[in-house]
Structures are given as structure tokens and as C-alpha cells.
Protein backbone atom coordinates (compact mmCIF):
# COMPACT_ATOMS: atom_id res chain seq x y z
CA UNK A 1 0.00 0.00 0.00
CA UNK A 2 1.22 3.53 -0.83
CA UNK A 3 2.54 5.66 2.58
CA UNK A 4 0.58 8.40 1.81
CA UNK A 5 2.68 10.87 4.01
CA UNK A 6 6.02 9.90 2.66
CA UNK A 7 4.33 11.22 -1.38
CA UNK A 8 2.80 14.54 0.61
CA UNK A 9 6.33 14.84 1.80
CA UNK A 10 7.31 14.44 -1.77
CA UNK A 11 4.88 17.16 -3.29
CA UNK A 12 5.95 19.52 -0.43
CA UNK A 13 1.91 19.56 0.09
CA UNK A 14 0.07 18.28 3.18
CA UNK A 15 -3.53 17.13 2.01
CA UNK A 16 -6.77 18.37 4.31
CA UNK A 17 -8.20 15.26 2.20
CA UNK A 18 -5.62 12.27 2.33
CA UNK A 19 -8.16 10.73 0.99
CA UNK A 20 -7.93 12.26 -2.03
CA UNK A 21 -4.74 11.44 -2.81
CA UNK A 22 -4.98 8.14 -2.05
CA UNK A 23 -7.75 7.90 -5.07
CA UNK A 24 -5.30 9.28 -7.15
CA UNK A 25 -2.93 6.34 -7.22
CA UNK A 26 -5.87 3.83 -7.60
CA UNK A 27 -5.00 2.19 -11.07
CA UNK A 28 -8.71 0.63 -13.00
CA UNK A 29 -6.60 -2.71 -12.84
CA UNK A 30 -6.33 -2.10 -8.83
CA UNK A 31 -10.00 -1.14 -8.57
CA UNK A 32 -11.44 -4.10 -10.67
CA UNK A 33 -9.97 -6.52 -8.85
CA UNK A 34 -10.52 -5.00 -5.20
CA UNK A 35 -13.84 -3.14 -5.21
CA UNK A 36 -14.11 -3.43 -1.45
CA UNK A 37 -11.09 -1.80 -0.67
CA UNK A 38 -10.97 0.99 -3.83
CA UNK A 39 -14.26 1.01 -5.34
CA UNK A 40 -13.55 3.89 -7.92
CA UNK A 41 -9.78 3.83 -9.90
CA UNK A 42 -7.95 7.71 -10.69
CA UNK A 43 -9.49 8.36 -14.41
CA UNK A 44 -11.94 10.83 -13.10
CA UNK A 45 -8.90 12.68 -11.27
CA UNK A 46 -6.75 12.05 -14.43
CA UNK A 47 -9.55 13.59 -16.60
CA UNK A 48 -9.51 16.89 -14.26
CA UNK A 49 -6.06 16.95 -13.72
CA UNK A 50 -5.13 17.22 -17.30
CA UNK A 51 -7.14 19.76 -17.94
CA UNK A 52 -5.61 22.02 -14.71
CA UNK A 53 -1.91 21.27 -16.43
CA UNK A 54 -3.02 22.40 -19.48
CA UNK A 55 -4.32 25.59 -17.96
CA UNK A 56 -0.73 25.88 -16.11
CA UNK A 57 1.21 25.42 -18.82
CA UNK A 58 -0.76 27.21 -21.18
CA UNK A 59 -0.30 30.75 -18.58
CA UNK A 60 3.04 29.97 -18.29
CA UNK A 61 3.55 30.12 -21.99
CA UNK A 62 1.19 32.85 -22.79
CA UNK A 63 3.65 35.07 -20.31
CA UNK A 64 7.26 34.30 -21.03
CA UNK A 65 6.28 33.62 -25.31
CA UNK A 66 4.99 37.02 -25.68
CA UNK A 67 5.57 36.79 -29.72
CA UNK A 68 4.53 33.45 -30.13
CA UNK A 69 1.32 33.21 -32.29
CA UNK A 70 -1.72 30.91 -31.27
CA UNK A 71 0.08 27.79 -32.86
CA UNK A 72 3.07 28.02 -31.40
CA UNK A 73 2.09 28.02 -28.28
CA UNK A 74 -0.69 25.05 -28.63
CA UNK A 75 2.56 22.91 -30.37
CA UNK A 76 4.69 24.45 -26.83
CA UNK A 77 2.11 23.15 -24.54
CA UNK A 78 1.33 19.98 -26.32
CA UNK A 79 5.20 18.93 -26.28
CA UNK A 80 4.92 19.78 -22.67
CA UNK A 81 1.52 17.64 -21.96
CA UNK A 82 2.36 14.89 -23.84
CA UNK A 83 2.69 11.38 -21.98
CA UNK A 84 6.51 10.90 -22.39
CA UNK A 85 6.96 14.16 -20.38
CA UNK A 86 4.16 13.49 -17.74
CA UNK A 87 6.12 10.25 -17.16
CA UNK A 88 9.38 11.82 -16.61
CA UNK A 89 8.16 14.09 -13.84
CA UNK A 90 6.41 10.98 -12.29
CA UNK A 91 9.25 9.30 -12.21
CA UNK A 92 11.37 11.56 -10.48
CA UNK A 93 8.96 11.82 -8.11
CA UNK A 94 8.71 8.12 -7.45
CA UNK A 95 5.59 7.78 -8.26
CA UNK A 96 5.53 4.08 -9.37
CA UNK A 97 6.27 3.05 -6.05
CA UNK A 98 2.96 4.62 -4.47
CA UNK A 99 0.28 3.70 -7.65
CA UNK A 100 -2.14 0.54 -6.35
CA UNK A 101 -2.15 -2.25 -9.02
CA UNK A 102 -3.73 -5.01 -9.88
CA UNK A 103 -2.08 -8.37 -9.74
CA UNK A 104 -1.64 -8.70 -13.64
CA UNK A 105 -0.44 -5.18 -14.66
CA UNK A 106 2.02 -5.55 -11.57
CA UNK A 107 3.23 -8.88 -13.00
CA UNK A 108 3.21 -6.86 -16.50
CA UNK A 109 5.53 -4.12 -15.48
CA UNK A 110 2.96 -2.00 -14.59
CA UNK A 111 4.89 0.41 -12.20
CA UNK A 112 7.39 1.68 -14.90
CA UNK A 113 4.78 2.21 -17.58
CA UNK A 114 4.18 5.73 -19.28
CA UNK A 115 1.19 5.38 -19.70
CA UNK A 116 0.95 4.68 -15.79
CA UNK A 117 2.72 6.87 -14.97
CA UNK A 118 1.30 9.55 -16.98
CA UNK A 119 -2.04 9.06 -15.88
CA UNK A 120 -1.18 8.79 -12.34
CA UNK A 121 0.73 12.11 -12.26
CA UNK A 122 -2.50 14.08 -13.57
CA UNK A 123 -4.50 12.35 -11.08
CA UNK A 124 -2.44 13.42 -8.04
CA UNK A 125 -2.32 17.46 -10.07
CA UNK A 126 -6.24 16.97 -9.89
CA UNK A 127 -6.19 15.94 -6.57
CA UNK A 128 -4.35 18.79 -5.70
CA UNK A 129 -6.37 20.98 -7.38
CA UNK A 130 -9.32 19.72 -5.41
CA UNK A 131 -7.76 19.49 -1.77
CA UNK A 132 -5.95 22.70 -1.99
CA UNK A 133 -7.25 24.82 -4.92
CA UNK A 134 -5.24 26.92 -7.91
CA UNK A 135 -2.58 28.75 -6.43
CA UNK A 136 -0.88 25.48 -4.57
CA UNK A 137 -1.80 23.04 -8.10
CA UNK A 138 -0.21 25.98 -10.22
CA UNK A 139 3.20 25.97 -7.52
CA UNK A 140 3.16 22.17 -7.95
CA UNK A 141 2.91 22.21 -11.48
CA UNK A 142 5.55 25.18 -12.09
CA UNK A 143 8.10 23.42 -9.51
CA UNK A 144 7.90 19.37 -10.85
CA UNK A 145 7.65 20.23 -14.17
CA UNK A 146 10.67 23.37 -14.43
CA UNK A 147 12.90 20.64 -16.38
CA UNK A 148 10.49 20.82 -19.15
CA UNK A 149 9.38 23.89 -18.89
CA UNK A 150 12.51 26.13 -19.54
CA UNK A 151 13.13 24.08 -22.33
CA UNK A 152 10.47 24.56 -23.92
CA UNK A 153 10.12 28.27 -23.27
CA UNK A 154 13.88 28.32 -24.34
CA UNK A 155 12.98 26.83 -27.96
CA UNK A 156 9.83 28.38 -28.14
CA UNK A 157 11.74 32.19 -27.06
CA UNK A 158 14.28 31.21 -29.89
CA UNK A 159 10.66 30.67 -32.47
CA UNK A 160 9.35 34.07 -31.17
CA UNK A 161 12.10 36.48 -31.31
CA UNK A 162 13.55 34.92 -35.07
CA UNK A 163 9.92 34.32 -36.56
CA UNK A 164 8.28 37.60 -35.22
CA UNK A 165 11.40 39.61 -37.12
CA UNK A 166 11.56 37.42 -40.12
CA UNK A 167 7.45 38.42 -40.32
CA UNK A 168 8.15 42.27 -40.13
CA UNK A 169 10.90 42.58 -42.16
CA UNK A 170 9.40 40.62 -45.19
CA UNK A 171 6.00 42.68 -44.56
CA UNK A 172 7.89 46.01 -44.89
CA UNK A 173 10.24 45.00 -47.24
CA UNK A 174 10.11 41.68 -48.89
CA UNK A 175 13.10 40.10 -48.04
CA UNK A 176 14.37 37.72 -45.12
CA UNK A 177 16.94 39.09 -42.38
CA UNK A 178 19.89 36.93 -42.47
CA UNK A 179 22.14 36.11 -39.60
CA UNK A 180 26.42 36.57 -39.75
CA UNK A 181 28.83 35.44 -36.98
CA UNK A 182 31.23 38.93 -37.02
CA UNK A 183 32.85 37.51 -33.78
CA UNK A 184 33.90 34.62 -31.48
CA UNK A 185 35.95 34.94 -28.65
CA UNK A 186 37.28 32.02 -26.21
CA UNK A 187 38.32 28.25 -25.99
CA UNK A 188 36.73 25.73 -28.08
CA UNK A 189 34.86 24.42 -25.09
CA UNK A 190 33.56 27.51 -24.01
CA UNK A 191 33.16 30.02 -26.76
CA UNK A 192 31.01 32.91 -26.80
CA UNK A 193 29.15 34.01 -30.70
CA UNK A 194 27.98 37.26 -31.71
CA UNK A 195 26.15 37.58 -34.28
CA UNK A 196 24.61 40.35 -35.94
CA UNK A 197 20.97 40.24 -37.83
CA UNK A 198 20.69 42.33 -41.37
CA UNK A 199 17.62 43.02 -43.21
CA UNK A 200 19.81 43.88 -46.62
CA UNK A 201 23.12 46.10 -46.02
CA UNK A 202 21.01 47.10 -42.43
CA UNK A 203 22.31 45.73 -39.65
CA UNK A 204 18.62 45.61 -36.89
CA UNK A 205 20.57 44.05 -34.40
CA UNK A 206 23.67 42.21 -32.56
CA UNK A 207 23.31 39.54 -30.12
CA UNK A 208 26.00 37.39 -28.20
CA UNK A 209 25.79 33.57 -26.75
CA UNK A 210 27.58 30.77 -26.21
CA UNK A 211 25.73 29.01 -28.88
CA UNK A 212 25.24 30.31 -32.47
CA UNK A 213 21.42 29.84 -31.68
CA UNK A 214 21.80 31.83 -28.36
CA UNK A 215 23.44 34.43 -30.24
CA UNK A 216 21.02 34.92 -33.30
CA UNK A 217 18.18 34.76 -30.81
CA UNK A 218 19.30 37.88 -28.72
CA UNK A 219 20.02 39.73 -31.96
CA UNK A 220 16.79 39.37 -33.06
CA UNK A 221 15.07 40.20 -29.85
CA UNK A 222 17.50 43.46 -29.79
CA UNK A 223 16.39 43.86 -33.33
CA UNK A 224 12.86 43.91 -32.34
CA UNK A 225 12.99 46.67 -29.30
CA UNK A 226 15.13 48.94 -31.49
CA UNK A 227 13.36 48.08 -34.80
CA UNK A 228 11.24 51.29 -35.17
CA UNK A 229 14.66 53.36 -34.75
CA UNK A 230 16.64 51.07 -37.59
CA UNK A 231 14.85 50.61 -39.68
CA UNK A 232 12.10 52.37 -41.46
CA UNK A 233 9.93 51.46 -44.51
């Protein structure tokens, strides 16, 4: 059986409903085969919790993508939704260890499954969501899932800032800004780029990194705050 207090421990959240969380764990296997002792399995807490991480997500994104068009963002937040990530963040959490089973999806390998996993973590984010409201579900959420969440603002920042001045530039004046590395400074194994961003012979921008990508992304988000001072129609 799961210790209930040693996952609240986990989450850094003490349930007024243990309750709750216990449902949360309760695979359909596990609730089929005992309906004594669990007479209703997680999918109703799965259903509501993965509609709560979509809503984090999707504010998270909305906020630090500020360029990003409607599609971006719904290709950000499914990357971030999808099972293979839910399962990650389950799994450093230990989750596995606390879900209730039945006897043949145990013997099956049940406890390391994705799709166990992944339906197990959005039960206990809609049993959070439940017990203590939005503001705690929306910490939890932000805190397990940071990994996957900076990476995916990073690439979708590095979409906004590149895509948003490509759009401008061939709106006002029909051709694409291209990117030139004028500079790199540094060992191999830890150089630093800069790179400037030209719409023509008009340099909009110069950016540095330690990546060529890091680089062309800060010139173009450079380009963009100082674009209605460089460059005119």
C-alpha cells in the first residue's frame, strides 16, 4: 500500500483530504480486482487533472512567449503535456512506487509504464487541485515540471524572437533578415558568438551567446525593441 505521508512529503503539500490522494494512485486494474477496498480507480482525477496542467502550462507560456502566435504556443504546450513528459516528472517523483495495481499489470511491469505513470501524475495534479485549490496546483505544477518547462520556453523564445522579425521585415520590405557570426571569442569548449541580424546592407541588431542559436536569438530580440529606430519602410 502507498505511505501516503512519505508522497505529501514528496509534493511539499500536506492534504486536508488524504483521501484524495490516495484515489489518485488507484489504477482501474487495482480497482477491478478489489472493489471493497478501492471502489472507484484515478481516471476521473486524471480527466480533471489534465485539464488544470493544461491551464498551467498554457499561462506559463502565454507570459514568457509574448511573440509566439496561437500555434506556437498550442505545439509548446502539447510537447509539454504529452505522456513521455508526464512520465518523466512521475518518475522523479517516485511515483511508481505509491500507484495501487492489480495483480496482472504488476506482473506486466505495470509500475514503470508511461502510460501509468502519466495518468497517475494528472491524477495526483487533480487531486491537488481539489484538496488545496489553484494557487498550490499551479506551484506544484511550475516546480515538478521546471525541467520541461525552460526548455520549452527556451525553444519556443528562440521561435518568437527569429519568426516575429523574419514576419516584419518581409512585410515592410520583402526580403528575409539573415544572420552573420562577425565575432567569437574564447576556448573551443567555451566560446562565446555574436552575431549580428541584417535586413539587406542594415544591420537591426547584434546579439551574443555561447551558442550560435543563443546568439542569433538575442540579436533578433534586440532587433525587435530597437526596430522602429533602424529601420524604417
Amino acid at each position: 500500500m502507498s505511505d501516503a505521508a512519505d508522497l505529501q512529503k514528496k509534493l511539499g503539500v500536506s492534504f486536508r483530504s488524504p483521501a484524495l490522494l490516495e484515489e489518485a494512485l488507484v489504477h482501474s486494474s487495482y480497482a477491478n480486482e478489489n472493489p471493497g477496498a478501492a471502489p472507484v480507480s484515478n481516471e476521473r482525477l486524471e480527466f480533471l487533472g489534465d485539464a488544470v496542467l493544461g491551464l498551467a502550462v498554457a499561462e506559463k507560456l502565454y507570459h514568457e512567449c509574448p511573440y509566439s502566435a496561437e500555434g506556437e504556443l498550442t505545439v509548446l504546450r502539447a510537447a509539454l503535456v504529452r505522456r513521455d513528459a508526464l512520465a518523466a516528472v512521475a518518475k522523479r517523483l517516485g511515483l511508481g512506487e505509491h500507484m495501487y495495481l492489480g495483480k496482472g499489470e504488476e506482473a506486466g511491469g505495470g509500475r514503470s509504464k508511461a502510460v501509468n505513470l502519466a495518468g497517475t501524475m494528472e491524477a495526483v495534479i487533480g487531486a491537488v487541485f481539489l484538496d488545496r485549490g489553484w494557487r498550490v496546483t499551479r506551484e506544484i505544477v511550475l516546480k515538478f515540471f521546471k525541467p520541461e518547462l525552460e526548455e520549452s520556453v527556451s525553444r519556443g523564445v528562440a521561435v518568437d524572437f527569429k519568426s516575429r522579425l523574419q514576419e516584419i521585415i518581409q512585410s515592410e520590405r520583402q526580403i528575409t533578415p539573415a544572420y552573420y557570426i562577425i565575432d567569437e571569442t574564447g576556448p573551443d569548449h567555451s566560446k562565446v558568438f555574436t552575431v549580428e541580424v541584417r535586413a539587406g546592407d542594415t544591420v537591426l541588431g547584434k546579439g551574443t551567446g555561447k551558442s550560435k542559436k543563443a546568439a542569433e536569438t538575442e540579436a533578433a530580440r534586440l532587433a525587435l525593441q530597437q526596430l522602429p529606430a533602424t529601420f524604417t519602410p
